[in-house]
PDB file of N, CA and C in Angstrom:
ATOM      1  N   UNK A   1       0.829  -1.201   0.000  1.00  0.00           N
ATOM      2  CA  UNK A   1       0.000   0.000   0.000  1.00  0.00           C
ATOM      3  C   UNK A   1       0.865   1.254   0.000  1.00  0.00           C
ATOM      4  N   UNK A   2       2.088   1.333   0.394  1.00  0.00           N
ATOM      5  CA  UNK A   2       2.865   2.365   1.025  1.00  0.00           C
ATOM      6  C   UNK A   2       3.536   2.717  -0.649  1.00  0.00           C
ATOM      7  N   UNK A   3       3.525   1.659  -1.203  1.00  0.00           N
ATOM      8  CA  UNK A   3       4.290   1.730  -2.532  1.00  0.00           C
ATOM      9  C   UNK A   3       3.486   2.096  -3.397  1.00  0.00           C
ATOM     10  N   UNK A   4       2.282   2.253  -3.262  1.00  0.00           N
ATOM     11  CA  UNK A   4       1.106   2.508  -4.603  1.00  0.00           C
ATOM     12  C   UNK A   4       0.427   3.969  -4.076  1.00  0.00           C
ATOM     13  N   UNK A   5       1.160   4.382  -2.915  1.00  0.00           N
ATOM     14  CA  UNK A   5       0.915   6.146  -2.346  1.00  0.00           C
ATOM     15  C   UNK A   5       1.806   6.641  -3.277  1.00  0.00           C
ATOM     16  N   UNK A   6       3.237   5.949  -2.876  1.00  0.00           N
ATOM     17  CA  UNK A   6       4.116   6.451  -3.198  1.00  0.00           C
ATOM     18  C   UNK A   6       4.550   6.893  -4.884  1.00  0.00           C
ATOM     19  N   UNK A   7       3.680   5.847  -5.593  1.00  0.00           N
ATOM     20  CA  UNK A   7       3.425   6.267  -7.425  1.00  0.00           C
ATOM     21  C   UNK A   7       2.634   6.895  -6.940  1.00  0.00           C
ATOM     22  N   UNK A   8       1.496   6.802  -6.319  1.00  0.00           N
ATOM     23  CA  UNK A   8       0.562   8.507  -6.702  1.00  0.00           C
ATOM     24  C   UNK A   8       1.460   9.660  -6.717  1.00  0.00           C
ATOM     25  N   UNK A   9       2.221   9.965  -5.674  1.00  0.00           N
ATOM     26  CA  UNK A   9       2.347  11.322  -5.404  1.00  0.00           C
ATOM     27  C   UNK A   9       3.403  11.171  -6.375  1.00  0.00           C
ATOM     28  N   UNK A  10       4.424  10.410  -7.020  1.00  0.00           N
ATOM     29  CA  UNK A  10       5.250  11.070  -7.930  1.00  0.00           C
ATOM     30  C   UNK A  10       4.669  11.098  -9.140  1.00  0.00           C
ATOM     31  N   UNK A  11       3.402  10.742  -9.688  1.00  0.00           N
ATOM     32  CA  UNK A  11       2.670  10.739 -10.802  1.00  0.00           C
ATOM     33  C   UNK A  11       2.174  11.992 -10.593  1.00  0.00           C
ATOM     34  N   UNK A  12       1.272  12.418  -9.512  1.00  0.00           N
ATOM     35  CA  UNK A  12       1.099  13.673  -9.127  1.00  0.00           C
ATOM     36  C   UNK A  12       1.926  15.366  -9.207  1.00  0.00           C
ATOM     37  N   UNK A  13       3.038  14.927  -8.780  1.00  0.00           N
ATOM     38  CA  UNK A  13       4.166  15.630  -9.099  1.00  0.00           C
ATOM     39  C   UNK A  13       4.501  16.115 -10.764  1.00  0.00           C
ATOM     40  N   UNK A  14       4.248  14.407 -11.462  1.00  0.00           N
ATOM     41  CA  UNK A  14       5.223  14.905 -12.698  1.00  0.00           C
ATOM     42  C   UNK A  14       4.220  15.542 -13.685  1.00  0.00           C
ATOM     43  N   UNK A  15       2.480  15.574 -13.037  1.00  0.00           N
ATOM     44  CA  UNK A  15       1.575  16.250 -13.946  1.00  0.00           C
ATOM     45  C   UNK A  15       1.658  17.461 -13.623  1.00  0.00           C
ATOM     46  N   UNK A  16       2.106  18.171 -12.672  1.00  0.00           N
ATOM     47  CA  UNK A  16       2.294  19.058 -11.887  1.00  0.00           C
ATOM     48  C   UNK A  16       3.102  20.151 -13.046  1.00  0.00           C
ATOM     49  N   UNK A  17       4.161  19.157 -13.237  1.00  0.00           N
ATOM     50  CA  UNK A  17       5.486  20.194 -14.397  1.00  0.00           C
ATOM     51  C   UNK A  17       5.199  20.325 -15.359  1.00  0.00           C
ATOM     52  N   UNK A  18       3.699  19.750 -15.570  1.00  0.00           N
ATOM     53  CA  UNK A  18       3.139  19.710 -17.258  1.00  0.00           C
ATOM     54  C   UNK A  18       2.673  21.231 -17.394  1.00  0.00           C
ATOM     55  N   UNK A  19       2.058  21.317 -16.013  1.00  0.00           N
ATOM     56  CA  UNK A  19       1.605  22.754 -16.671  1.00  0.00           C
ATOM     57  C   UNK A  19       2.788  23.914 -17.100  1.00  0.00           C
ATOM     58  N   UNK A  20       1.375  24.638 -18.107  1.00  0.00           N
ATOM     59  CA  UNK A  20       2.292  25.946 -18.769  1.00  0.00           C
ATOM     60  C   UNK A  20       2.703  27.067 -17.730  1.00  0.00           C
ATOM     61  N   UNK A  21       1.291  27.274 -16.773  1.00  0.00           N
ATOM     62  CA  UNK A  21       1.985  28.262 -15.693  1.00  0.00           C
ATOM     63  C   UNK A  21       1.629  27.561 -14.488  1.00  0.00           C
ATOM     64  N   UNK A  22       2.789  28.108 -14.102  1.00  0.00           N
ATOM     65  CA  UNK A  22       3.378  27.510 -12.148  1.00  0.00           C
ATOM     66  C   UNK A  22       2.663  28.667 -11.525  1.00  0.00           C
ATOM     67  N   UNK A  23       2.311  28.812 -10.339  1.00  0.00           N
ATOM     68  CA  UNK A  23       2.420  29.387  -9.356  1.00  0.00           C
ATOM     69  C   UNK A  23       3.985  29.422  -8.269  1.00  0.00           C
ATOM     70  N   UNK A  24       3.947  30.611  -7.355  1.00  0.00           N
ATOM     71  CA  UNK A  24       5.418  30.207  -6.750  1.00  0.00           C
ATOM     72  C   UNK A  24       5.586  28.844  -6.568  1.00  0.00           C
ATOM     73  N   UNK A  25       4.968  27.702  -5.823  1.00  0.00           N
ATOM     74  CA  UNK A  25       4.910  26.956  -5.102  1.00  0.00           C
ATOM     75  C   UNK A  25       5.624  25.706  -6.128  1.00  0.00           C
ATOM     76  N   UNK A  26       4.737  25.617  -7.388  1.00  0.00           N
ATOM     77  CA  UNK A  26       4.580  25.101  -8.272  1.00  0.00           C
ATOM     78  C   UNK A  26       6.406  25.203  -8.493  1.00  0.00           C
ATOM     79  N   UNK A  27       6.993  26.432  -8.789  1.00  0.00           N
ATOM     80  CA  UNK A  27       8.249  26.824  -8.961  1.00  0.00           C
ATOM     81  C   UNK A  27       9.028  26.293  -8.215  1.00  0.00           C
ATOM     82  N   UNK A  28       8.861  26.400  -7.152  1.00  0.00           N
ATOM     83  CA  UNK A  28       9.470  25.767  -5.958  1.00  0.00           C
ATOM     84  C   UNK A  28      10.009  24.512  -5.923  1.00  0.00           C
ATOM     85  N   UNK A  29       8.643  23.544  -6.456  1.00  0.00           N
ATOM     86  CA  UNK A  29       8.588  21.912  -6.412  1.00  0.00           C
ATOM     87  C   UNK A  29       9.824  21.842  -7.485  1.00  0.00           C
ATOM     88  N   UNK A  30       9.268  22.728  -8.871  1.00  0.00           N
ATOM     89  CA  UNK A  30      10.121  22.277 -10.266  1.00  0.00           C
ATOM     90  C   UNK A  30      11.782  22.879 -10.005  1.00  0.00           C
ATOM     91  N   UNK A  31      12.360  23.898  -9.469  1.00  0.00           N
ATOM     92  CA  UNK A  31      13.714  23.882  -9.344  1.00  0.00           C
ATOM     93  C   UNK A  31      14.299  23.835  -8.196  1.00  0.00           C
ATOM     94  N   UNK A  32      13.613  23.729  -7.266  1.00  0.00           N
ATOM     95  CA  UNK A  32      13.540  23.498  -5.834  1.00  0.00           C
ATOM     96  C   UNK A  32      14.563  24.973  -5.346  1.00  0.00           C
ATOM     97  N   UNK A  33      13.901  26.012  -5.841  1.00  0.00           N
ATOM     98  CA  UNK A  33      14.752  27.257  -5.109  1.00  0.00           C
ATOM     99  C   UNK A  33      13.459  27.341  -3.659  1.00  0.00           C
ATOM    100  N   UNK A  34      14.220  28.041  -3.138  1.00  0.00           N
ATOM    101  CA  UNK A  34      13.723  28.931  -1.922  1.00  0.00           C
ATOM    102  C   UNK A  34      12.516  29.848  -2.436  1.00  0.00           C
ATOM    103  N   UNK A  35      11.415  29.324  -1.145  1.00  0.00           N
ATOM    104  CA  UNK A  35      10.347  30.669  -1.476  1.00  0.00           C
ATOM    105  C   UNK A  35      10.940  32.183  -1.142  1.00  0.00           C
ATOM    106  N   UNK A  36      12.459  32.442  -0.648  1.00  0.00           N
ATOM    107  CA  UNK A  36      12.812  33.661  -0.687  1.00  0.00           C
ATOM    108  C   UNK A  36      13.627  34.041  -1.844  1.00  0.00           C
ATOM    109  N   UNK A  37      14.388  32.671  -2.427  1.00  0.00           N
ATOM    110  CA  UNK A  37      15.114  33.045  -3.742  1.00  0.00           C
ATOM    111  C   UNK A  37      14.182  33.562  -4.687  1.00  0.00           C
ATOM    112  N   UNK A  38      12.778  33.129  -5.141  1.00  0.00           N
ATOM    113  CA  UNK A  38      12.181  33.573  -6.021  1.00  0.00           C
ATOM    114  C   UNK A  38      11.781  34.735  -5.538  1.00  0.00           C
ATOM    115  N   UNK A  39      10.983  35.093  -4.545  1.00  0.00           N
ATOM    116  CA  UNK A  39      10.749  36.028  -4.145  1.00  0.00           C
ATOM    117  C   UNK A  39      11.971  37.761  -4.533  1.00  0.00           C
ATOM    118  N   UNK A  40      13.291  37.182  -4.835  1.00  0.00           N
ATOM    119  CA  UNK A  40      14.392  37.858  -4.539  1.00  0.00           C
ATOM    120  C   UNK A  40      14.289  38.266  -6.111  1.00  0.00           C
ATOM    121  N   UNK A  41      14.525  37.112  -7.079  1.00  0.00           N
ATOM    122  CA  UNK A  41      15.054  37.270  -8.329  1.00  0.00           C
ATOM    123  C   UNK A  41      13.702  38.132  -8.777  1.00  0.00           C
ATOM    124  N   UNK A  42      12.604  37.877  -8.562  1.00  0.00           N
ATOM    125  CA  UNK A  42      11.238  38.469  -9.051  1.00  0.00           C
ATOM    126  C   UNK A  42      11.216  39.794  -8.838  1.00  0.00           C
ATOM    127  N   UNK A  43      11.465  39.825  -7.780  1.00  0.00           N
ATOM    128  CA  UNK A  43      11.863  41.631  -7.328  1.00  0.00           C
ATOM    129  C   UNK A  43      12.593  42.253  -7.989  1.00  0.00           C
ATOM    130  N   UNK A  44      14.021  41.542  -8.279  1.00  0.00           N
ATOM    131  CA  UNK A  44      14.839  42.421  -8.956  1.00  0.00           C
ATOM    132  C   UNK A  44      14.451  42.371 -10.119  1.00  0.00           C
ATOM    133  N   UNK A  45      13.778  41.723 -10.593  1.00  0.00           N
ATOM    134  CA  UNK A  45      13.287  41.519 -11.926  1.00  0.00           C
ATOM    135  C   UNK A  45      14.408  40.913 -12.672  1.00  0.00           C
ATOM    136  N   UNK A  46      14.654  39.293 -12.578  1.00  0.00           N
ATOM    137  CA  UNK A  46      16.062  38.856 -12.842  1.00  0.00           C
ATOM    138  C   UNK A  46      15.248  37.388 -13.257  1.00  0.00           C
ATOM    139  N   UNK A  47      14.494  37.045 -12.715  1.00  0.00           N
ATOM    140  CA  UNK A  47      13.055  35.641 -13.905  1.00  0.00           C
ATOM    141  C   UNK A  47      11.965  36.381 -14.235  1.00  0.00           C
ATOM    142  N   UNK A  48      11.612  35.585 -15.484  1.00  0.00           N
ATOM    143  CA  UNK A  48      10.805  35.826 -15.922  1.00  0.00           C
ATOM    144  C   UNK A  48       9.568  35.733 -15.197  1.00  0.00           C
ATOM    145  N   UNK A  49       8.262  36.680 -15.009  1.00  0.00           N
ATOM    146  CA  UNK A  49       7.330  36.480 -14.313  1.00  0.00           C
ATOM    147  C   UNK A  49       5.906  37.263 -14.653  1.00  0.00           C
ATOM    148  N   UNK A  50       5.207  36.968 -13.954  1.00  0.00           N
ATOM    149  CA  UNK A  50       3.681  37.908 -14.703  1.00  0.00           C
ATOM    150  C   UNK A  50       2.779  37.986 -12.901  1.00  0.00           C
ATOM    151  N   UNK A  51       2.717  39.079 -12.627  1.00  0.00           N
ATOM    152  CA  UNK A  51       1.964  39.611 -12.001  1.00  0.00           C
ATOM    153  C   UNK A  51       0.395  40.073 -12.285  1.00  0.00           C
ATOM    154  N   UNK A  52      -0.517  39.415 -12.766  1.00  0.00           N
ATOM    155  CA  UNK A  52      -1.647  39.792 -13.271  1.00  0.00           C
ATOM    156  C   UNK A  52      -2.684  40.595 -12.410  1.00  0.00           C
ATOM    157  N   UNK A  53      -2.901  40.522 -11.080  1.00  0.00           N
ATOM    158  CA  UNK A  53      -3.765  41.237  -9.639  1.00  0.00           C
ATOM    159  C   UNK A  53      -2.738  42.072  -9.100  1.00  0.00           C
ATOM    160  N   UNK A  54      -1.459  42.603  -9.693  1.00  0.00           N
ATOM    161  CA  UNK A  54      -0.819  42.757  -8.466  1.00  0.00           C
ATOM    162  C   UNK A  54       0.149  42.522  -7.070  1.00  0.00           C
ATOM    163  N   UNK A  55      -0.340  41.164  -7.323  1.00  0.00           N
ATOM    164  CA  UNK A  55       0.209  40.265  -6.199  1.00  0.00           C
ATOM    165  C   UNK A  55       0.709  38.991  -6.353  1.00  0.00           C
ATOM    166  N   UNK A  56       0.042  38.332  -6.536  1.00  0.00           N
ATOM    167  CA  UNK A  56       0.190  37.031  -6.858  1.00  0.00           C
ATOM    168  C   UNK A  56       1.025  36.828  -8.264  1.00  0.00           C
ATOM    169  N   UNK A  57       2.496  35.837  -8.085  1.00  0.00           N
ATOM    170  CA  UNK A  57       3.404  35.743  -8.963  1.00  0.00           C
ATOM    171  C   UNK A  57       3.104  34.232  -9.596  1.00  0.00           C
ATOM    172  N   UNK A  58       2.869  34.577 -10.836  1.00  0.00           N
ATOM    173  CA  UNK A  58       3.096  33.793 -11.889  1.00  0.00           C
ATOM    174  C   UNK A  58       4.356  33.087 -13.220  1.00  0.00           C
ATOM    175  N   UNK A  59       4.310  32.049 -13.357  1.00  0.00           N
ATOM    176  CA  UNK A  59       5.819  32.014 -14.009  1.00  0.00           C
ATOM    177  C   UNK A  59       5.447  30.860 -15.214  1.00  0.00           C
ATOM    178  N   UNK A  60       5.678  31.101 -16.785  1.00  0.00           N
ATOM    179  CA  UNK A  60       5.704  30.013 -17.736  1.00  0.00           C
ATOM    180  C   UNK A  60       6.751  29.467 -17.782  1.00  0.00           C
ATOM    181  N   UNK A  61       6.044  27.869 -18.025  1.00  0.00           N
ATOM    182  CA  UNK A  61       7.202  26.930 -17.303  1.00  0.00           C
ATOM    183  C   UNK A  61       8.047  27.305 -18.710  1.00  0.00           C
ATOM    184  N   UNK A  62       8.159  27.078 -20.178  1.00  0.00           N
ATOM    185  CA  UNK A  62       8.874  27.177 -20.865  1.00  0.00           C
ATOM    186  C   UNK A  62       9.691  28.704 -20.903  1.00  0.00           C
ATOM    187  N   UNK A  63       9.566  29.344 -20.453  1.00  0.00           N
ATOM    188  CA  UNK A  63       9.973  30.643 -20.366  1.00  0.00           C
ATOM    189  C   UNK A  63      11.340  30.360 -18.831  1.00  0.00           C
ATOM    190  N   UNK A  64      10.743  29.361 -17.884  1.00  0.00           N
ATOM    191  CA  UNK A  64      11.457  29.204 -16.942  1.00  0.00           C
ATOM    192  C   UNK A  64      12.784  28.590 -17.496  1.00  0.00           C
ATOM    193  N   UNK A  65      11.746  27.464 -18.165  1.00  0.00           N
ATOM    194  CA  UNK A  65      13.416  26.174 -18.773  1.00  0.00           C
ATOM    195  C   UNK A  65      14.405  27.229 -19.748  1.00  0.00           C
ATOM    196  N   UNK A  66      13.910  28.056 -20.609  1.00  0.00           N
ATOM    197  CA  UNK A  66      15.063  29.098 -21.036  1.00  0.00           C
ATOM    198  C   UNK A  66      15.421  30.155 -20.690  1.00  0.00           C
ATOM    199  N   UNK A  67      15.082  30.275 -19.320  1.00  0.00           N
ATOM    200  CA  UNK A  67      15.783  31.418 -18.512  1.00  0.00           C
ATOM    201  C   UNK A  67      16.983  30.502 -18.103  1.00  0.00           C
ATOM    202  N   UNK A  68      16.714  29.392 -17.800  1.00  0.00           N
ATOM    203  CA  UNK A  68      17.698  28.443 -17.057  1.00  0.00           C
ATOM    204  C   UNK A  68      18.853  28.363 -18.322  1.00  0.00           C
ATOM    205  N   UNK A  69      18.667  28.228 -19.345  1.00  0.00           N
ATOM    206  CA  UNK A  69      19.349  27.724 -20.530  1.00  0.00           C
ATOM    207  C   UNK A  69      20.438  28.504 -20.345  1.00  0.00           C
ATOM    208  N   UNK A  70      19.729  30.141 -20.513  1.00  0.00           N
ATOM    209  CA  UNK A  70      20.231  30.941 -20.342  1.00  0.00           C
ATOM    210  C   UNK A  70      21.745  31.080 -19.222  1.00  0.00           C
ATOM    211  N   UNK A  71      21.438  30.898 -18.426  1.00  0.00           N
ATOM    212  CA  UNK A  71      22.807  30.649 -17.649  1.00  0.00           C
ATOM    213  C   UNK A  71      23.649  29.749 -17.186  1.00  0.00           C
ATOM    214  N   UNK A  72      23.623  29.335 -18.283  1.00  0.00           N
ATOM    215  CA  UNK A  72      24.965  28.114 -18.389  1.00  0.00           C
ATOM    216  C   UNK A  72      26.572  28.363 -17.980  1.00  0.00           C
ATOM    217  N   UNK A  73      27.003  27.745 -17.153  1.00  0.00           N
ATOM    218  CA  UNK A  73      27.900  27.855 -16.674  1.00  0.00           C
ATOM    219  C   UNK A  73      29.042  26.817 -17.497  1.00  0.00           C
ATOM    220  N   UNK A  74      30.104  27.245 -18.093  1.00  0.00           N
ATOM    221  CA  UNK A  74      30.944  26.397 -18.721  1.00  0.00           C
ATOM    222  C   UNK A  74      31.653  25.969 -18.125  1.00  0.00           C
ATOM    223  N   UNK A  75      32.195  24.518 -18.539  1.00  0.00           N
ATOM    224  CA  UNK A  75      33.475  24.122 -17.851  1.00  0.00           C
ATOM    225  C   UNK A  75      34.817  24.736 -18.402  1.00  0.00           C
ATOM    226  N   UNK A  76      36.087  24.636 -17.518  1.00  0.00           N
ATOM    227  CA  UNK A  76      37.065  25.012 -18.180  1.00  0.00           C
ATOM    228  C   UNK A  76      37.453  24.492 -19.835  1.00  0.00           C
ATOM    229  N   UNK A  77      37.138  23.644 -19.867  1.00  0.00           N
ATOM    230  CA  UNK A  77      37.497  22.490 -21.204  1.00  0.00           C
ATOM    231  C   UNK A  77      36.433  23.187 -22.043  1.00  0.00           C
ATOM    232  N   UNK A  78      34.955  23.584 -21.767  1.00  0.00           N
ATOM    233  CA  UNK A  78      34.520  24.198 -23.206  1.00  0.00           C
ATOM    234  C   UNK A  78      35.114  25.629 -23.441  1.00  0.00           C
ATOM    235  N   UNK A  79      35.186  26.228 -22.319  1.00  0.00           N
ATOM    236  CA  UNK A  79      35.618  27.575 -22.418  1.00  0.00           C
ATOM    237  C   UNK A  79      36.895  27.946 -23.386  1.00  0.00           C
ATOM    238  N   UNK A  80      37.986  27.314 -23.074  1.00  0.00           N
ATOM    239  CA  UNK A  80      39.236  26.809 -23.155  1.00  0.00           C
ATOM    240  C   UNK A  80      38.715  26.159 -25.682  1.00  0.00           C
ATOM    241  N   UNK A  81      37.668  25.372 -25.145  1.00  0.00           N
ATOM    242  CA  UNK A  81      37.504  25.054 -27.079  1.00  0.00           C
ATOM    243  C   UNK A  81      36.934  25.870 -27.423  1.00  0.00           C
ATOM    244  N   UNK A  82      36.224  26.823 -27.141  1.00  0.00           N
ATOM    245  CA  UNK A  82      35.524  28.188 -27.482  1.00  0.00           C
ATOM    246  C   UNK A  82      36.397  28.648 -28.070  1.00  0.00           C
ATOM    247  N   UNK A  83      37.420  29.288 -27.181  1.00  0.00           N
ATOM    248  CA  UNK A  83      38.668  30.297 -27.200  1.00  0.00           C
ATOM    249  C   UNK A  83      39.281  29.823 -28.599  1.00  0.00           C
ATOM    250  N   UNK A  84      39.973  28.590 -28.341  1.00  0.00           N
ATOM    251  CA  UNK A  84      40.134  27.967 -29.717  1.00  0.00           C
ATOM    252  C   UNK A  84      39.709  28.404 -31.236  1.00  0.00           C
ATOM    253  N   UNK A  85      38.558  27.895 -31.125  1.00  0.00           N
ATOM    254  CA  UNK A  85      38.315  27.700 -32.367  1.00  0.00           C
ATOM    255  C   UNK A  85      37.893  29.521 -32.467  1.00  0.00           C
ATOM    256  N   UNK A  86      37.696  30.402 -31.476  1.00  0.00           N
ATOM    257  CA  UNK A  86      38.019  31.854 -32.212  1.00  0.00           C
ATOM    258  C   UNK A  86      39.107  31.950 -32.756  1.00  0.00           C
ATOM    259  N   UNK A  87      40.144  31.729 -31.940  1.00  0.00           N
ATOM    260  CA  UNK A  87      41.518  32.415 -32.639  1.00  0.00           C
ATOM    261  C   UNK A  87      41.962  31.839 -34.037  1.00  0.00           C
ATOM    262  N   UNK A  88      41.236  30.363 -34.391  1.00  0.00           N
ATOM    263  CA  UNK A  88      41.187  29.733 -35.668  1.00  0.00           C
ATOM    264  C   UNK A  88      40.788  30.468 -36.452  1.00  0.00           C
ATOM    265  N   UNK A  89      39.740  31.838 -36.271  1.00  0.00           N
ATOM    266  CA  UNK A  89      38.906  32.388 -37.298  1.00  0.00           C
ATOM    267  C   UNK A  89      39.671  33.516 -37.649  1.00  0.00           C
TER     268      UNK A  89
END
């Protein structure tokens, strides 16, 4: 029984990321930041977000996954073949 909870709630979960818009919470589950990290980046206006009342923060999940894209952090080794193949040009 403990094992057929346990597919609910991760079936539950993964319909969860289907949707197009999250709520914070929703955000939360999918990159697992802090309800103060979002709170932080939203403010500064640093993710993408939609305030529609005023208050309540909204976020599209595909808009989320390429904000993320967006800051890719390289390793030395791509950085390093980047460099490369400029000075080739």
């Amino acid at each position: 029984m403990q094992e057929i909870k346990e597919i609910k709630v991760m079936i539950n979960k993964g319909s969860h990321f289907q949707k197009e818009i999250f709520t914070k919470k929703n955000l939360m589950d999918y990159t697992s930041f802090s309800e103060s990290t979002i709170h932080k980046l939203s403010a500064k206006k640093l993710i993408p977000h939609y305030k529609p009342t005023n208050g309540a923060l909204f976020f599209d999940r595909l808009e989320i996954v390429e904000w993320i894209r967006q800051h890719k952090v390289y390793s030395d080794e791509e950085v390093l073949s980047r460099f490369s193949d400029q000075l080739k040009k």
